[in-house]
Every structure is written in C-alpha cells, then in structure tokens.
N, C-alpha and C. Protein backbone atom coordinates (compact mmCIF):
# COMPACT_ATOMS: atom_id res chain seq x y z
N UNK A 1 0.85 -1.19 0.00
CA UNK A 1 0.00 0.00 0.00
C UNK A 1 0.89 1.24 0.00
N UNK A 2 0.54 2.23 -1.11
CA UNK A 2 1.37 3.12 -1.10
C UNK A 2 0.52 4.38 -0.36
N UNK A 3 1.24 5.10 0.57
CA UNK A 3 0.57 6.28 1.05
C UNK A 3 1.06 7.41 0.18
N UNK A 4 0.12 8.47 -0.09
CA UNK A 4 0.39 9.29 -1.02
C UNK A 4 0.52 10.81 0.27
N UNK A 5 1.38 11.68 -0.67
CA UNK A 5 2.34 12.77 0.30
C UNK A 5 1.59 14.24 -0.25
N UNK A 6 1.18 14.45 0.83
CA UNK A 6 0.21 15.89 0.71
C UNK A 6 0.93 17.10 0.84
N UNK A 7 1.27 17.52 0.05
CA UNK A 7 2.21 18.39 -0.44
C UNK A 7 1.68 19.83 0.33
N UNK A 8 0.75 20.25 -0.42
CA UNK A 8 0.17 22.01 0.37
C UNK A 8 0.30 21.57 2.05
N UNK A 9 -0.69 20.23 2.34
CA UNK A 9 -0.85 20.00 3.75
C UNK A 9 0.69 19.93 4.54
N UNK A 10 1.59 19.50 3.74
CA UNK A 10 3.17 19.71 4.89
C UNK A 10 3.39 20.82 4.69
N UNK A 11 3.48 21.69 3.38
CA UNK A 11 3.95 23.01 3.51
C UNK A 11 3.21 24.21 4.78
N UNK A 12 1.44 24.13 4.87
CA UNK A 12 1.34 24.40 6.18
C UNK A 12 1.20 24.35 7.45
N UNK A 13 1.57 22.32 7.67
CA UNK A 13 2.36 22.27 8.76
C UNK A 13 3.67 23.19 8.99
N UNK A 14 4.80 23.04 8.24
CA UNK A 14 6.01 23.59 8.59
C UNK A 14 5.56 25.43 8.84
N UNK A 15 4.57 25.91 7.91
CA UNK A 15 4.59 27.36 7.76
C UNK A 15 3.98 27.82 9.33
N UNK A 16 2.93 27.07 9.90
CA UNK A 16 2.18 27.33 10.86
C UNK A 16 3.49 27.35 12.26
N UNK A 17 3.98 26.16 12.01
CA UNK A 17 5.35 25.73 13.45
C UNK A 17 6.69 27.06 13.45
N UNK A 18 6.59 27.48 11.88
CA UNK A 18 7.54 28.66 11.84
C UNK A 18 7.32 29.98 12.18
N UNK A 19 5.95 29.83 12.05
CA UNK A 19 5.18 31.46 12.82
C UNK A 19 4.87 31.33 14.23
N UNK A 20 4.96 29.97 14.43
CA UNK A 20 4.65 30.14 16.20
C UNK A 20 5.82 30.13 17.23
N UNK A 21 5.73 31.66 17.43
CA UNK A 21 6.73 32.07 18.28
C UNK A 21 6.16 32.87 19.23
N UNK A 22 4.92 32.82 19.89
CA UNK A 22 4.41 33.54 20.53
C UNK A 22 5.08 32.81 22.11
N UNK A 23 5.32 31.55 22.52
CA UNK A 23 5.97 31.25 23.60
C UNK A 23 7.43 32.01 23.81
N UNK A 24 7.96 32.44 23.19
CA UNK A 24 9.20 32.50 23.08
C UNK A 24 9.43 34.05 23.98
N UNK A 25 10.39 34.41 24.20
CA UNK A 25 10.64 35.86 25.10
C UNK A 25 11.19 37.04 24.01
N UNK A 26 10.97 38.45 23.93
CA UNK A 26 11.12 39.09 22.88
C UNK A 26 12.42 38.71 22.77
N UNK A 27 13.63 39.23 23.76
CA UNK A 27 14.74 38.52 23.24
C UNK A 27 15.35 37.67 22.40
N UNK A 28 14.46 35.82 22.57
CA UNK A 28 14.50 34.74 21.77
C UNK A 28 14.29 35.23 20.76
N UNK A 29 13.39 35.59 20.40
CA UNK A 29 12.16 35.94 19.23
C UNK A 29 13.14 37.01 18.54
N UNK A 30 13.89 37.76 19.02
CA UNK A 30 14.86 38.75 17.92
C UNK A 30 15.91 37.92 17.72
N UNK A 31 16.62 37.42 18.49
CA UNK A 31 17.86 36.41 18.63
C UNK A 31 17.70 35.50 17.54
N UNK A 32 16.78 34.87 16.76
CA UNK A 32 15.88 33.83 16.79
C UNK A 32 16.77 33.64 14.74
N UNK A 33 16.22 34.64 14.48
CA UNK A 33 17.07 34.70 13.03
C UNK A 33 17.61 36.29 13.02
N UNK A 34 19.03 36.78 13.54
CA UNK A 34 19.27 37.55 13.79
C UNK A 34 21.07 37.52 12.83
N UNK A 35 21.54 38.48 12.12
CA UNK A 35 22.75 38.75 11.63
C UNK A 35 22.89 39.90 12.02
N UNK A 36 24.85 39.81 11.65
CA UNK A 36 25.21 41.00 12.31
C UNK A 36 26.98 41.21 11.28
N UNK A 37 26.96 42.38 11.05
CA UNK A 37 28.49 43.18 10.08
C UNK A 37 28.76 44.18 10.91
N UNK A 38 30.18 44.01 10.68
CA UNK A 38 30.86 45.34 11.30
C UNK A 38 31.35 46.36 10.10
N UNK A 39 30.97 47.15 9.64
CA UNK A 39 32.02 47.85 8.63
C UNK A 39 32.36 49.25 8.94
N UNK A 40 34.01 49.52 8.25
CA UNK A 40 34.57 50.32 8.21
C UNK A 40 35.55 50.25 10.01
N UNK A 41 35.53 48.41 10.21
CA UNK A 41 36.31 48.58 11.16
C UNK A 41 35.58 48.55 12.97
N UNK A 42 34.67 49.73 12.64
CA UNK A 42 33.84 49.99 14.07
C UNK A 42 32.43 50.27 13.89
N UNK A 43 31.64 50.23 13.10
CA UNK A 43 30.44 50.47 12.86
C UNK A 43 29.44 48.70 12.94
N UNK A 44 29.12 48.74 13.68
CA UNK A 44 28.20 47.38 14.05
C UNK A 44 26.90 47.60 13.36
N UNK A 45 26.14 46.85 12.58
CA UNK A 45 24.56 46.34 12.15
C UNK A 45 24.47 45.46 12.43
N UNK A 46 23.63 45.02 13.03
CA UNK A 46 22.56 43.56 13.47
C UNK A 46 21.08 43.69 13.16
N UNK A 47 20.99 42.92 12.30
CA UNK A 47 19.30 43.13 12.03
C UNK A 47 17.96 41.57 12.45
N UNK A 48 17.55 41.59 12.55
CA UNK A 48 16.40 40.84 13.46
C UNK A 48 15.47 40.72 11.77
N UNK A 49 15.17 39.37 11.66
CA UNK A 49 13.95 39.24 10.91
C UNK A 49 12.80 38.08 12.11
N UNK A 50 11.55 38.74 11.61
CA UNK A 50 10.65 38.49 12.48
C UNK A 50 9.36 37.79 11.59
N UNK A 51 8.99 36.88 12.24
CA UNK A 51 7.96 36.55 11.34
C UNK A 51 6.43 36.99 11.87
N UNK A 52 6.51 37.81 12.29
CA UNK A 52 5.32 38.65 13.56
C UNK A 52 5.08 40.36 12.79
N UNK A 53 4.05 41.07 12.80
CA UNK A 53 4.21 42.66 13.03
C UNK A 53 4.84 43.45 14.17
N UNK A 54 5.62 44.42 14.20
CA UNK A 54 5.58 44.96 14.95
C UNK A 54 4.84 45.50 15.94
N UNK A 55 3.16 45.07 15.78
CA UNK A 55 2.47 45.01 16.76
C UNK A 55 2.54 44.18 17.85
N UNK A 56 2.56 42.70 17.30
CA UNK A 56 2.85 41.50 18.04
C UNK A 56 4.13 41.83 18.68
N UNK A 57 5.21 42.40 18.29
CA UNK A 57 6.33 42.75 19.48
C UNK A 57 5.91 43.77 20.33
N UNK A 58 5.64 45.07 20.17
CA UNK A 58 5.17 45.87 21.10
C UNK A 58 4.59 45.39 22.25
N UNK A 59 3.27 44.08 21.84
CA UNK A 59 2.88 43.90 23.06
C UNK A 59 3.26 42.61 23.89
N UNK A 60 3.72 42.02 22.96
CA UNK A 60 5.17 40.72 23.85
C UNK A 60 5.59 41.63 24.99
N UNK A 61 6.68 42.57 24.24
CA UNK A 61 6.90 43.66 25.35
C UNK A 61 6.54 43.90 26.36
N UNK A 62 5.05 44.39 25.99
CA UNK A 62 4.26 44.94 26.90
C UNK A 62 3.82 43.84 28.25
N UNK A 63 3.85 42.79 27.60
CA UNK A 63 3.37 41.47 28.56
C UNK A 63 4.61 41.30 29.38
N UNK A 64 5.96 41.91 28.93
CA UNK A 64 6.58 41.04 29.91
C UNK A 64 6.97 42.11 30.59
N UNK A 65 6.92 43.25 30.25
CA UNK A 65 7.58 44.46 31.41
C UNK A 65 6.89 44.38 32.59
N UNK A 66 7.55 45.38 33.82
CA UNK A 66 6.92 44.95 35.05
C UNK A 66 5.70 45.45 35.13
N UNK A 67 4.55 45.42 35.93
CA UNK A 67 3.80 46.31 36.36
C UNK A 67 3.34 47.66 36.16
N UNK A 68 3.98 48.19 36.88
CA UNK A 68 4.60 49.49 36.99
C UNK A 68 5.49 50.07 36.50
N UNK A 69 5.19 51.11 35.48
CA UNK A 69 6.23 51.82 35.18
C UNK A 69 5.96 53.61 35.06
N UNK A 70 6.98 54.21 35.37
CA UNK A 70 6.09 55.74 35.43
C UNK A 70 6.02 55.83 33.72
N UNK A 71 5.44 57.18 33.30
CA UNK A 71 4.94 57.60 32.53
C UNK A 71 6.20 58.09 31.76
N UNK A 72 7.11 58.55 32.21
CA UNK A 72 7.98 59.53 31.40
C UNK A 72 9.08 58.16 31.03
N UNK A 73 8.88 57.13 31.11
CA UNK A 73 10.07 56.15 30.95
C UNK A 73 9.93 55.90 29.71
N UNK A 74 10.87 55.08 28.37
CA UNK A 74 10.06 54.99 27.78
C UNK A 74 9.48 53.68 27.04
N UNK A 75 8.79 53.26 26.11
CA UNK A 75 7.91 52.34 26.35
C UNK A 75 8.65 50.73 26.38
N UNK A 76 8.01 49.60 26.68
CA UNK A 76 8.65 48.53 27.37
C UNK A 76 9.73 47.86 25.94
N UNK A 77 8.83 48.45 25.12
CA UNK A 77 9.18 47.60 23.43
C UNK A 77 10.47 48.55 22.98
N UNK A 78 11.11 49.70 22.98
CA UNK A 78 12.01 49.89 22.69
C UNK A 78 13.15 49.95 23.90
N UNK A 79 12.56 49.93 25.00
CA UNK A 79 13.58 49.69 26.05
C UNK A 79 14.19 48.04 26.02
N UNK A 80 13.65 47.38 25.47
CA UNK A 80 13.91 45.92 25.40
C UNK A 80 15.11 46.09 23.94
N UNK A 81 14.46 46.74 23.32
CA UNK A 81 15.27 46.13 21.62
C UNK A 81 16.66 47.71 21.62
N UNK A 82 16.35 48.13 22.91
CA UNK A 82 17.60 49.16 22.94
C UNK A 82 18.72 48.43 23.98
N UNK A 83 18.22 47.50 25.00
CA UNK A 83 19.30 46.93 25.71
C UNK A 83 19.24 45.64 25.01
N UNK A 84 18.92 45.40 23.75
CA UNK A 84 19.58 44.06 22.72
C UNK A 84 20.38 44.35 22.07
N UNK A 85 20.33 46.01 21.53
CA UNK A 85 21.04 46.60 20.44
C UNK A 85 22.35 47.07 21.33
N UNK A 86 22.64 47.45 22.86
CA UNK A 86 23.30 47.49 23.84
C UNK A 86 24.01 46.56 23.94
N UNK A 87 23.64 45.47 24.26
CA UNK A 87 24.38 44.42 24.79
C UNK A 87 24.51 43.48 23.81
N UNK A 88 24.84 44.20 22.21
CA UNK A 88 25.63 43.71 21.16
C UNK A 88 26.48 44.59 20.78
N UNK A 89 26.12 45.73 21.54
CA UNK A 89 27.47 47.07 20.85
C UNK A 89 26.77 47.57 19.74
N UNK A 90 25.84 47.71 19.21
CA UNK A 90 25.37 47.95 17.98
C UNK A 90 25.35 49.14 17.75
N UNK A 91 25.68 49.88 16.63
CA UNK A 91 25.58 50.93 16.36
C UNK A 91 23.82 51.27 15.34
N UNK A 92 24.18 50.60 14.56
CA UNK A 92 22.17 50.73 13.82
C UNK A 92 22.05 49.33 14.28
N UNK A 93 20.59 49.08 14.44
CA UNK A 93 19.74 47.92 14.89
C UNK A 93 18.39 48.31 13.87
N UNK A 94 18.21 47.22 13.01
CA UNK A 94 17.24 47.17 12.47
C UNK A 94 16.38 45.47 12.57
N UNK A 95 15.01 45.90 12.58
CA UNK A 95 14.33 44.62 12.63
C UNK A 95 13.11 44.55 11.64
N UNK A 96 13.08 43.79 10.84
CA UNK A 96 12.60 43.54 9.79
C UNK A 96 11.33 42.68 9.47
N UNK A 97 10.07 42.82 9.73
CA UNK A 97 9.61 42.02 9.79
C UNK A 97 8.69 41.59 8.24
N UNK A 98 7.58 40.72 8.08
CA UNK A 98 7.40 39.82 7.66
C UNK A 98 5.52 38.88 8.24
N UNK A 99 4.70 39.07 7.64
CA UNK A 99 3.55 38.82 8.31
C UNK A 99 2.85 38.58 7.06
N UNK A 100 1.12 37.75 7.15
CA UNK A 100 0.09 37.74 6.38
C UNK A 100 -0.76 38.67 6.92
N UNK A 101 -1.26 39.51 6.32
CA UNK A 101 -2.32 40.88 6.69
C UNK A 101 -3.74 39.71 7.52
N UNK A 102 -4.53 40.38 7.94
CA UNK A 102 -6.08 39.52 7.76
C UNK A 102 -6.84 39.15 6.18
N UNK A 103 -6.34 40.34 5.23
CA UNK A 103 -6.85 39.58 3.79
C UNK A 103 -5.88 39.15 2.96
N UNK A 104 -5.32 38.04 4.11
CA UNK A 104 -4.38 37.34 3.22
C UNK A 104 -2.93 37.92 2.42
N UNK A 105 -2.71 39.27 2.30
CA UNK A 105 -1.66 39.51 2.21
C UNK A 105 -0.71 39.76 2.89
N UNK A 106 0.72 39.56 1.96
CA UNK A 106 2.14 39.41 2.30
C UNK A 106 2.73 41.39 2.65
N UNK A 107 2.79 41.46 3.94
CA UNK A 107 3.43 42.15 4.26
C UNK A 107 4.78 42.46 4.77
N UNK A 108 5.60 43.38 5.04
CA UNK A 108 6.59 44.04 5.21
C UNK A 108 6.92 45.10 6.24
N UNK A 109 7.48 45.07 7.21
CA UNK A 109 7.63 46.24 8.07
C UNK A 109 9.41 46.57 8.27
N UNK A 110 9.52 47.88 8.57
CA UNK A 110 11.28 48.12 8.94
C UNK A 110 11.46 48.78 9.77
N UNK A 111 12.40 48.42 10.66
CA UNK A 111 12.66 49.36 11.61
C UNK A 111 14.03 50.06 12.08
N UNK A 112 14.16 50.78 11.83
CA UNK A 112 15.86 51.46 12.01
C UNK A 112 15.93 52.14 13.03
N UNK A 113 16.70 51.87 13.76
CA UNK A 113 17.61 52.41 14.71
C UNK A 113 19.22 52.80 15.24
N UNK A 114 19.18 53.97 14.53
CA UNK A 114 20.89 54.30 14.53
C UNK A 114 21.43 54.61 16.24
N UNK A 115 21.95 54.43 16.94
CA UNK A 115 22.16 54.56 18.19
C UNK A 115 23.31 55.93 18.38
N UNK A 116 23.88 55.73 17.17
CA UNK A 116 25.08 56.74 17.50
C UNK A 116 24.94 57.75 16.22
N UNK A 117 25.73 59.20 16.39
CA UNK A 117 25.58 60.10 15.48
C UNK A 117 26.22 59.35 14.06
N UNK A 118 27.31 58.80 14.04
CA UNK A 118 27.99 58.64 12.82
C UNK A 118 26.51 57.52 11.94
N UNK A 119 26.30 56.65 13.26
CA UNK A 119 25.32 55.87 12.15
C UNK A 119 23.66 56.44 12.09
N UNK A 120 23.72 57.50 12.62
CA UNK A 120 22.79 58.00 12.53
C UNK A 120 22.47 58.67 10.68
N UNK A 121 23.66 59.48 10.69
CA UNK A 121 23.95 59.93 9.31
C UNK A 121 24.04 58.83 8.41
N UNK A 122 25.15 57.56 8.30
CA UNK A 122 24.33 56.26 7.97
C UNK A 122 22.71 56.11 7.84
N UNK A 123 22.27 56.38 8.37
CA UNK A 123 20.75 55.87 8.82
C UNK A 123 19.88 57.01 7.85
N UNK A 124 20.47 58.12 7.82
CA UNK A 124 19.54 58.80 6.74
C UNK A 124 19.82 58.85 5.81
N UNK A 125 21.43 58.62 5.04
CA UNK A 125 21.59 58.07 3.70
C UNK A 125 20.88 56.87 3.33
N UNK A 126 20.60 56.13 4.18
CA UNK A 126 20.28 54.55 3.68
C UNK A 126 18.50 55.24 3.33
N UNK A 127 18.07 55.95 3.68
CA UNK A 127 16.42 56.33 3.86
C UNK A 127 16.80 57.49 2.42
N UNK A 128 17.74 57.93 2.28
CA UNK A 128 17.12 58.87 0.88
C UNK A 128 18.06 57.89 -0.15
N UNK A 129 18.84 57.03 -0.11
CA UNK A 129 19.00 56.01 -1.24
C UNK A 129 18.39 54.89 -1.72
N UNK A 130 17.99 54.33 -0.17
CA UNK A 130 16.61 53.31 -0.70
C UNK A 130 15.06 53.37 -0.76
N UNK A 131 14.77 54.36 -0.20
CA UNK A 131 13.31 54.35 -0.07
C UNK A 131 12.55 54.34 -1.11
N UNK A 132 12.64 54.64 -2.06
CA UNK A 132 12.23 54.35 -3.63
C UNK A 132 12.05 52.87 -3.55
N UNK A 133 13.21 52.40 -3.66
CA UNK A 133 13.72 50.77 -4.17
C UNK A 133 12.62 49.96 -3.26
N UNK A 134 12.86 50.23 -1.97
CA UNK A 134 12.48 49.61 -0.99
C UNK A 134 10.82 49.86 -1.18
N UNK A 135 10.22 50.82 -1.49
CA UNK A 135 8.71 51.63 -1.18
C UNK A 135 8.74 51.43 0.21
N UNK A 136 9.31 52.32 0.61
CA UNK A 136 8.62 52.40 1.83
C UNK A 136 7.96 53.71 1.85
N UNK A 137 6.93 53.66 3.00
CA UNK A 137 6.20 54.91 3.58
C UNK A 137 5.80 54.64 4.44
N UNK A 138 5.49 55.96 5.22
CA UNK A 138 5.15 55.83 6.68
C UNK A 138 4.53 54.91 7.32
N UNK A 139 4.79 54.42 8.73
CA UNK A 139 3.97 53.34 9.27
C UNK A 139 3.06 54.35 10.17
N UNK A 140 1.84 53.63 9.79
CA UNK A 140 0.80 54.55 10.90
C UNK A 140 -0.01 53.15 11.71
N UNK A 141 0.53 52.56 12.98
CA UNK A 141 -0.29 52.13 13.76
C UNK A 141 -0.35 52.57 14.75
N UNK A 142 -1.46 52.20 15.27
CA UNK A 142 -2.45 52.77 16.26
C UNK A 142 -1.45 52.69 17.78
N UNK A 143 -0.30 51.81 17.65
CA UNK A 143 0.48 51.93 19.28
C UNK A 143 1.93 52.66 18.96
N UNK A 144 1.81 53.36 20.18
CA UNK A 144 3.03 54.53 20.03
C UNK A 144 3.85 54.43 18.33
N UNK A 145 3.10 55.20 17.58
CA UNK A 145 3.85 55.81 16.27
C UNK A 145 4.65 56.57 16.76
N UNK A 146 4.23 57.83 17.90
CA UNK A 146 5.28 58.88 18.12
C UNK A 146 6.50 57.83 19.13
N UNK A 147 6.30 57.21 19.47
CA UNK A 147 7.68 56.86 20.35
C UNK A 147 8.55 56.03 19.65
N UNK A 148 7.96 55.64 18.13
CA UNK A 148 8.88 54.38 17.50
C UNK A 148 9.69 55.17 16.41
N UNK A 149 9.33 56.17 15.91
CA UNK A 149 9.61 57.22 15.03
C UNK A 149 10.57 58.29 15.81
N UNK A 150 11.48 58.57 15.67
CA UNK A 150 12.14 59.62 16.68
C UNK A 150 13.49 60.26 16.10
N UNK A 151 13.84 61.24 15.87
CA UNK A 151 14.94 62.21 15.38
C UNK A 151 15.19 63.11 16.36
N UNK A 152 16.47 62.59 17.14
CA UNK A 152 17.12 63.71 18.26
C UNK A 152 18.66 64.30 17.57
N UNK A 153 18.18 65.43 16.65
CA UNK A 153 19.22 65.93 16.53
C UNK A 153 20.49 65.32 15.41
N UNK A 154 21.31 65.27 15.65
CA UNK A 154 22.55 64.37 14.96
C UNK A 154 22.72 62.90 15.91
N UNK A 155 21.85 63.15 17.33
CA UNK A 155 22.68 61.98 17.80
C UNK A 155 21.94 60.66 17.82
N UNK A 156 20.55 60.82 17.25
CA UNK A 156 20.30 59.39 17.21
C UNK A 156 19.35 59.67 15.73
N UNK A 157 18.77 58.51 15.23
CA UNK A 157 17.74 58.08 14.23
C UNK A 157 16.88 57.08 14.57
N UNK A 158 15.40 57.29 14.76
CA UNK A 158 14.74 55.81 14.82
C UNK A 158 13.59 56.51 13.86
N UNK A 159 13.58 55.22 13.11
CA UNK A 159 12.40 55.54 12.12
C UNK A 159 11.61 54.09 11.61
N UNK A 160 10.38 53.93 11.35
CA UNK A 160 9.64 52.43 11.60
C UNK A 160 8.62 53.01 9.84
N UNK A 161 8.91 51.89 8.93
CA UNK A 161 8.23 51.86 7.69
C UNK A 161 7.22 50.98 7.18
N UNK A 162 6.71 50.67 6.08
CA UNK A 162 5.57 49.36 5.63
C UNK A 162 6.47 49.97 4.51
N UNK A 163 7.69 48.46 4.35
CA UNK A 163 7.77 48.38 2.98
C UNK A 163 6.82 47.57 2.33
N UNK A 164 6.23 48.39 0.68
CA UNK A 164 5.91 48.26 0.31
C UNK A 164 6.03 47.01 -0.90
N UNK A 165 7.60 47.38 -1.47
CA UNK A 165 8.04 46.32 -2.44
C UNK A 165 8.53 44.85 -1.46
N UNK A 166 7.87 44.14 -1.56
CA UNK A 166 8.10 43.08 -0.43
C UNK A 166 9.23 42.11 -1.02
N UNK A 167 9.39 42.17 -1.98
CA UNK A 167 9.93 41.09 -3.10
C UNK A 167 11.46 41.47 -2.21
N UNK A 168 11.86 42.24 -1.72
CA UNK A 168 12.98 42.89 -1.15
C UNK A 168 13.52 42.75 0.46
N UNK A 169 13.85 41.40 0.65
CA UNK A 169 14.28 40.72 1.91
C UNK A 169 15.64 41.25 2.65
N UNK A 170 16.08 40.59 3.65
CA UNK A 170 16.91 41.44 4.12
C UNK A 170 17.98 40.87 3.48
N UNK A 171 18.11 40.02 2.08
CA UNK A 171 19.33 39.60 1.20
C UNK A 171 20.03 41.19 0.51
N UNK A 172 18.77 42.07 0.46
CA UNK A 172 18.59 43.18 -0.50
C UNK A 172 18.71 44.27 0.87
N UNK A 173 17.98 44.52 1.51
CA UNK A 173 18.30 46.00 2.78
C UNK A 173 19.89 45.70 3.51
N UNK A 174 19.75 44.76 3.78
CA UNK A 174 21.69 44.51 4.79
C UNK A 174 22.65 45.09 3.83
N UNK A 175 22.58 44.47 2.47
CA UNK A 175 23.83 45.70 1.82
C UNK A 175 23.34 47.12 1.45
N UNK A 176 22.65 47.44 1.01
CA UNK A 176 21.98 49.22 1.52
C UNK A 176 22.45 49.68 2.70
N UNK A 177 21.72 48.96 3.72
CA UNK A 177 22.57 49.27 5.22
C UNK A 177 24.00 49.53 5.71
N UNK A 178 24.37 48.01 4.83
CA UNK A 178 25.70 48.02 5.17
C UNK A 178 26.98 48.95 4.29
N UNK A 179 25.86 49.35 3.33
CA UNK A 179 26.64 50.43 2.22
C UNK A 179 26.79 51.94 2.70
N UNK A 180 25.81 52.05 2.85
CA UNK A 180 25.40 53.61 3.93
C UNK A 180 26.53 54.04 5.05
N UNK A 181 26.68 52.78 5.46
CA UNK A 181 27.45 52.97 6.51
C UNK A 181 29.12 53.06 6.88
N UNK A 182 29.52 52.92 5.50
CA UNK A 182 30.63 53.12 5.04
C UNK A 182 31.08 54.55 4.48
C-alpha cells in the first residue's frame, strides 16, 4: 500500500510551526534569526527578521515588562530592543519584519535604529538612497507611532516603515545598510 504525500498540507504544517513564536521571550524571538556586520572597522549592524508585526512585538513587550512603570520612561518595546542593540554594541539595529495581513496579504515592516551620530547619518543616507527601491512609507499604527519614530538631533535616528516592495528581503536591505554605513 502506497501512502500518497500531501504536499500544500506539509507546507502548512512547517509554515504554521515557523510562525509560532508567541511562547518564546522578545529577546528569543529577535535572537531567533538575527545577523550581524561590522564595517569600516567599528560600525556594528545587526538586524532581526521576524515573522510577527511589529504590533505582536510591542505587546510581547508589553506582557513582559513589570507592572509598573512611570509615565515619562520609555515604552517597554524599545527599552527591550535598545538593551539588545546594547548588549551587542550595535551601532544601527534594524528589525525587519514579515507577516500575512487579515486579507491574506504578504506584508513588510522596517525598523531602524541608529544609536550613535555617525550611524545616525548612515541611517539617513540609507532612507534617501533606498526608499524608492524599498517603497517604503510611513507606518501609521495605532500603538506609540510617536515613540517608535524619533529624530534627536545628529545623535540618534529611529524611524519604523511598511515596505511596500516586499519582493525585497533582508538579502537586499543589509547591503543598503551596510553600504550607507561606510
């Protein structure tokens, strides 16, 4: 007796076991498929691909911070992915995600974070050389836009997108990134 091999049915076994990362701790969950270049010597990138929205991290976050926190601190989701980007030395930290919408489409999200002035300037070459390529435009969701979006000056960059051209993985943004930054 020959058993016959259900092809769609394993592909969304494996697809379903690869999106379930909701047990996991934000940490894991960035750690999880995470690279990292140094160029020009001292300039660190590490970028995070996620198979979640950046919603689903915000409130991972949110689930695991303490209790209590005052008001002026700031929120649990970049205090987490700023002492990851910390306690790799990182100079830009970007996390990249990757999701099915509710009508079924293939989405794209980006998130940049230059930590220091030099890659900060990095960080806005890479935004007026790729943003075309990439389509990106503004991300507008409904949890802290203003705290994920942020320009202090020369000394930092954080800026959060919906790329649009999805066809464009992080095979294609890491050398942009890593070009910028040279």
């Amino acid at each position: 007796m020959t058993v016959g091999f259900d092809r769609p049915s394993f592909y969304h076994e494996i697809d379903a076991a690869k999106k379930d990362i909701g047990s996991l701790h934000l940490v894991d969950i960035l750690r999880k498929d995470y690279k990292e270049w140094t160029e020009q010597g001292d300039q660190k990138l590490g970028i995070s691909s996620v198979v979640k929205p950046l919603s689903f991290l915000q409130a991972k976050a949110q689930n695991e911070a303490d209790d209590v926190q005052s008001e002026d601190e700031e929120s649990p989701f970049l205090a987490a992915i700023g002492d990851f980007a910390k306690d790799r030395s990182l100079d830009l930290y970007t996390i990249m995600t990757t999701y099915t919408s509710a009508d079924e489409e293939f989405q794209r999200e980006l998130f940049v974070w230059a930590l220091t002035s030099k890659a900060a300037s990095a960080a806005k070459r890479f935004v007026d050389a790729a943003s075309e390529e990439l389509g990106l435009e503004d991300w507008c969701e409904a949890q802290s836009v203003e705290k994920l979006s942020s320009s202090e000056g020369d000394k930092e960059f954080r800026k959060v997108w919906r790329q649009r051209n999805v066809e464009h993985s992080r095979k294609q943004v890491a050398p942009l990134l890593r070009h910028a930054l040279r």
